[in-house]
Protein backbone atom coordinates (compact mmCIF):
# COMPACT_ATOMS: atom_id res chain seq x y z
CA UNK A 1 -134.08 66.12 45.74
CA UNK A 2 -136.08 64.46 43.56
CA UNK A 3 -136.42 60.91 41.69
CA UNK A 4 -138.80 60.18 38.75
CA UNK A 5 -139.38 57.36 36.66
CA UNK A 6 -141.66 57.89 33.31
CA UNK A 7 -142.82 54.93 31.40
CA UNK A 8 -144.64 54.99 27.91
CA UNK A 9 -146.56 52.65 26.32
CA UNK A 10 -143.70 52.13 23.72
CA UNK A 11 -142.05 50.73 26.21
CA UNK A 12 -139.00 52.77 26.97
CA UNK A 13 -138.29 54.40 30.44
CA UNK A 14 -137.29 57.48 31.21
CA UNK A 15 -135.41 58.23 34.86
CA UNK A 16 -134.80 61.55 36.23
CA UNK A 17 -132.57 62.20 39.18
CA UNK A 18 -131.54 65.85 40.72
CA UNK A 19 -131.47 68.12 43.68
CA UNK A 20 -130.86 71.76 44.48
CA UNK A 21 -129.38 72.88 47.88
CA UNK A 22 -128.89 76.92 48.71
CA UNK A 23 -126.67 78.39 51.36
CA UNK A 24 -128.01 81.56 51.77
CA UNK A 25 -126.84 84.32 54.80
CA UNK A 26 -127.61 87.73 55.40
CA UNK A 27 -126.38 90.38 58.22
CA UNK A 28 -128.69 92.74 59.87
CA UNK A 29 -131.27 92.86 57.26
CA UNK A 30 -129.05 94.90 54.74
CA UNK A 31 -126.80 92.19 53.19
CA UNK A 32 -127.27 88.68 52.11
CA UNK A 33 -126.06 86.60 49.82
CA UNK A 34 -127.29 83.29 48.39
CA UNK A 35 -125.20 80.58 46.47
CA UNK A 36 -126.79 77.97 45.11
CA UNK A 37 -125.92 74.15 43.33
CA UNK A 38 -128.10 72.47 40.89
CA UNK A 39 -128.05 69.14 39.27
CA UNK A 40 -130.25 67.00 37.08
CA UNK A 41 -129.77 64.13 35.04
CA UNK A 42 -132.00 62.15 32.88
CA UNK A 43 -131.55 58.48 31.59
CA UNK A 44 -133.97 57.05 28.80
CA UNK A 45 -135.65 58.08 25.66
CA UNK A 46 -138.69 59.74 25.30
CA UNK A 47 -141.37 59.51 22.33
CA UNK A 48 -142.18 63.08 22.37
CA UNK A 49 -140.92 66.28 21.58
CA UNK A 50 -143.02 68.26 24.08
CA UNK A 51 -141.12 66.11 26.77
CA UNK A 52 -137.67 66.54 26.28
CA UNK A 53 -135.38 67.25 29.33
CA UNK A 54 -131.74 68.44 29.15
CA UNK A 55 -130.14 65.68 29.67
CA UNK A 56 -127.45 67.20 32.35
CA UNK A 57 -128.28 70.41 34.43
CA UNK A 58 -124.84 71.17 36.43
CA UNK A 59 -124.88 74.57 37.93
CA UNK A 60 -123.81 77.11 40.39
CA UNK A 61 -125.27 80.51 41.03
CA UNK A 62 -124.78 83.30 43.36
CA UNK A 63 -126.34 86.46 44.50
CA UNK A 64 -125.53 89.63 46.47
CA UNK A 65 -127.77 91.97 47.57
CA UNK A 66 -127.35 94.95 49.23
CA UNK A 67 -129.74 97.56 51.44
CA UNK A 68 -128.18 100.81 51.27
CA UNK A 69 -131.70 102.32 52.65
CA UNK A 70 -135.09 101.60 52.68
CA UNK A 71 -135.65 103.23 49.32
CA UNK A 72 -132.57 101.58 47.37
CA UNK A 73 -131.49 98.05 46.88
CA UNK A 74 -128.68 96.60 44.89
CA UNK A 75 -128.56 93.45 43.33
CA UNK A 76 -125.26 91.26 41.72
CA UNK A 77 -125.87 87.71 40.10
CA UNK A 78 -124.26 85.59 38.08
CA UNK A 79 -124.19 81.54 37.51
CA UNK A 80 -121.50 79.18 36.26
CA UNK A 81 -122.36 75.86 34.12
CA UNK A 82 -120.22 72.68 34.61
CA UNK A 83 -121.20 71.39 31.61
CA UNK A 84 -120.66 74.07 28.89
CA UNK A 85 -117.84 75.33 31.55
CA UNK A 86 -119.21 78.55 30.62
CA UNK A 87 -120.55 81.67 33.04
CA UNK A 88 -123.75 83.51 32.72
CA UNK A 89 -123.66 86.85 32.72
CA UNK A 90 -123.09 89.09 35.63
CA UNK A 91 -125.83 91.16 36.33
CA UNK A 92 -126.51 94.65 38.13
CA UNK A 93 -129.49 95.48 39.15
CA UNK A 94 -130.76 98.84 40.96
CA UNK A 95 -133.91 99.05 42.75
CA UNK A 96 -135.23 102.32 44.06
CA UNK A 97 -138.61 102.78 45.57
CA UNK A 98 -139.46 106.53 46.34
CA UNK A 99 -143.02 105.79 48.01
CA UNK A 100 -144.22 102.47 48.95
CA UNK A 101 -146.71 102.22 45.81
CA UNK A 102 -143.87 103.35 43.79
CA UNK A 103 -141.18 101.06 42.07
CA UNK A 104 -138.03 101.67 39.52
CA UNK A 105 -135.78 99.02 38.27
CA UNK A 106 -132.58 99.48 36.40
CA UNK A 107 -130.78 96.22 35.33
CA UNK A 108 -127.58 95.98 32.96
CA UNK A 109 -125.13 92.68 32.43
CA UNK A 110 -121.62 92.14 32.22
CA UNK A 111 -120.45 88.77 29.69
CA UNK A 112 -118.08 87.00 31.95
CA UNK A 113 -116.74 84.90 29.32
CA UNK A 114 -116.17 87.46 26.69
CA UNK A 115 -115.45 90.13 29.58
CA UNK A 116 -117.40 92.51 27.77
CA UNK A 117 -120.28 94.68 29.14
CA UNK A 118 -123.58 94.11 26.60
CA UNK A 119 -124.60 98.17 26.51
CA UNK A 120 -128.17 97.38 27.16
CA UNK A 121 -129.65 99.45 30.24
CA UNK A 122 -133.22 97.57 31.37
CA UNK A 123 -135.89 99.59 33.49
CA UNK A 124 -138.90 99.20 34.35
CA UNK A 125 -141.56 101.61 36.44
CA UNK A 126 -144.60 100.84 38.14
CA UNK A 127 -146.66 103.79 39.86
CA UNK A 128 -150.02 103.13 41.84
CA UNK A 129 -151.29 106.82 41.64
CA UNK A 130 -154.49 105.88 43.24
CA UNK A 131 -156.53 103.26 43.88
CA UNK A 132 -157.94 103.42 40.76
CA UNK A 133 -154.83 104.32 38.01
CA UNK A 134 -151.28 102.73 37.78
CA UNK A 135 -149.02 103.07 35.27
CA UNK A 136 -146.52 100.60 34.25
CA UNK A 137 -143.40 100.94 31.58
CA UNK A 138 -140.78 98.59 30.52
CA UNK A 139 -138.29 99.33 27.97
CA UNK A 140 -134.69 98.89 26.84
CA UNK A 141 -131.85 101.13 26.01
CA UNK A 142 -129.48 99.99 23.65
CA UNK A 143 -125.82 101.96 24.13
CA UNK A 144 -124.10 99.65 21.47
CA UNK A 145 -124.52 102.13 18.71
CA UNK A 146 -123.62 104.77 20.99
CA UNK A 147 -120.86 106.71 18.59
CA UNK A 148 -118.26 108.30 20.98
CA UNK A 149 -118.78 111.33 21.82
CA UNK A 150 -122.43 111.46 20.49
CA UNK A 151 -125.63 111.50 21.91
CA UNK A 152 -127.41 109.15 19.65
CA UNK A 153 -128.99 105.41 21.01
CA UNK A 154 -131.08 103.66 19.85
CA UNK A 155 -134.49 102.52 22.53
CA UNK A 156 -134.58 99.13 21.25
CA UNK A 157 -137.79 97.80 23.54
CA UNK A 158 -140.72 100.14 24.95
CA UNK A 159 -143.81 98.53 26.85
CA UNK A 160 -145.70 100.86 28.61
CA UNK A 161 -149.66 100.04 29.93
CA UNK A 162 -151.95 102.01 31.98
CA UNK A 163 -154.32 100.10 34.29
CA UNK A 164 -157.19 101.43 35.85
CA UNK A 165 -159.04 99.50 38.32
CA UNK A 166 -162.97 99.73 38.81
């Protein structure tokens, strides 16, 4: 938990009081889940803009994840705030790594609250090819566009860098 007091030469006081606590369990190193409760709350003024804290924090969050093998690993989150009563989205998340140097992510959300899925697939690669090279991409595939039955989308985000170490 935690407890802090900020004072200001103005005068005013600030308090801030909170805590987190996470259950988390797993079963023979393949599933394990994690739920988790956080809450904040700050009392007082503050002088600067720089400084501002949300004045409540009141949230829950869980995660799944699942082992299928030693190469793949799934991945299912989502929060809920008590303040906006509103969820986060639901998130998949694939994880495949084909050598040990070697890493893909795929990641796409599901809007709890509108119950719609948002049509953006995430990935991201990183490959060590040796000890001196690795290439790294990150980009984003918009689907929203996607006319049915056509074949157009639209790549809405591409990062890609190439490292080499010496």
């Amino acid at each position: 938990g935690i407890f802090r007091q900020d004072v200001y030469l103005t005068g005013e006081a600030r308090y801030l009081v909170g805590g987190k606590i996470d259950l988390k369990a797993s079963y023979e190193n393949n599933v394990s889940a994690t739920l988790s409760y956080n809450y904040n709350k700050s009392v007082g003024p503050t002088p600067f803009n720089f400084d501002y804290i949300t004045p409540l924090t009141n949230t829950a969050s869980g995660k799944l994840t699942l082992k299928t093998s030693k190469k793949v690993k799934l991945n299912l989150s989502t929060n809920y705030n008590f303040v906006t009563e509103n969820f986060g989205n639901l998130v998949a998340k694939v994880e495949y790594k084909p050598k040990d140097d070697w890493k893909m992510n795929f990641s796409s959300s599901y809007n709890l609250n509108t119950k719609e899925w948002t049509k953006r697939i995430n990935s991201t690669l990183d490959l060590q090819l040796s000890e001196d090279w690795r290439i790294k991409y990150r980009g984003v595939v918009d689907l929203d566009d996607l006319e049915e039955g056509g074949e157009d989308f639209d790549i809405t985000e591409v990062t890609a860098e190439i490292i080499i170490l010496y």
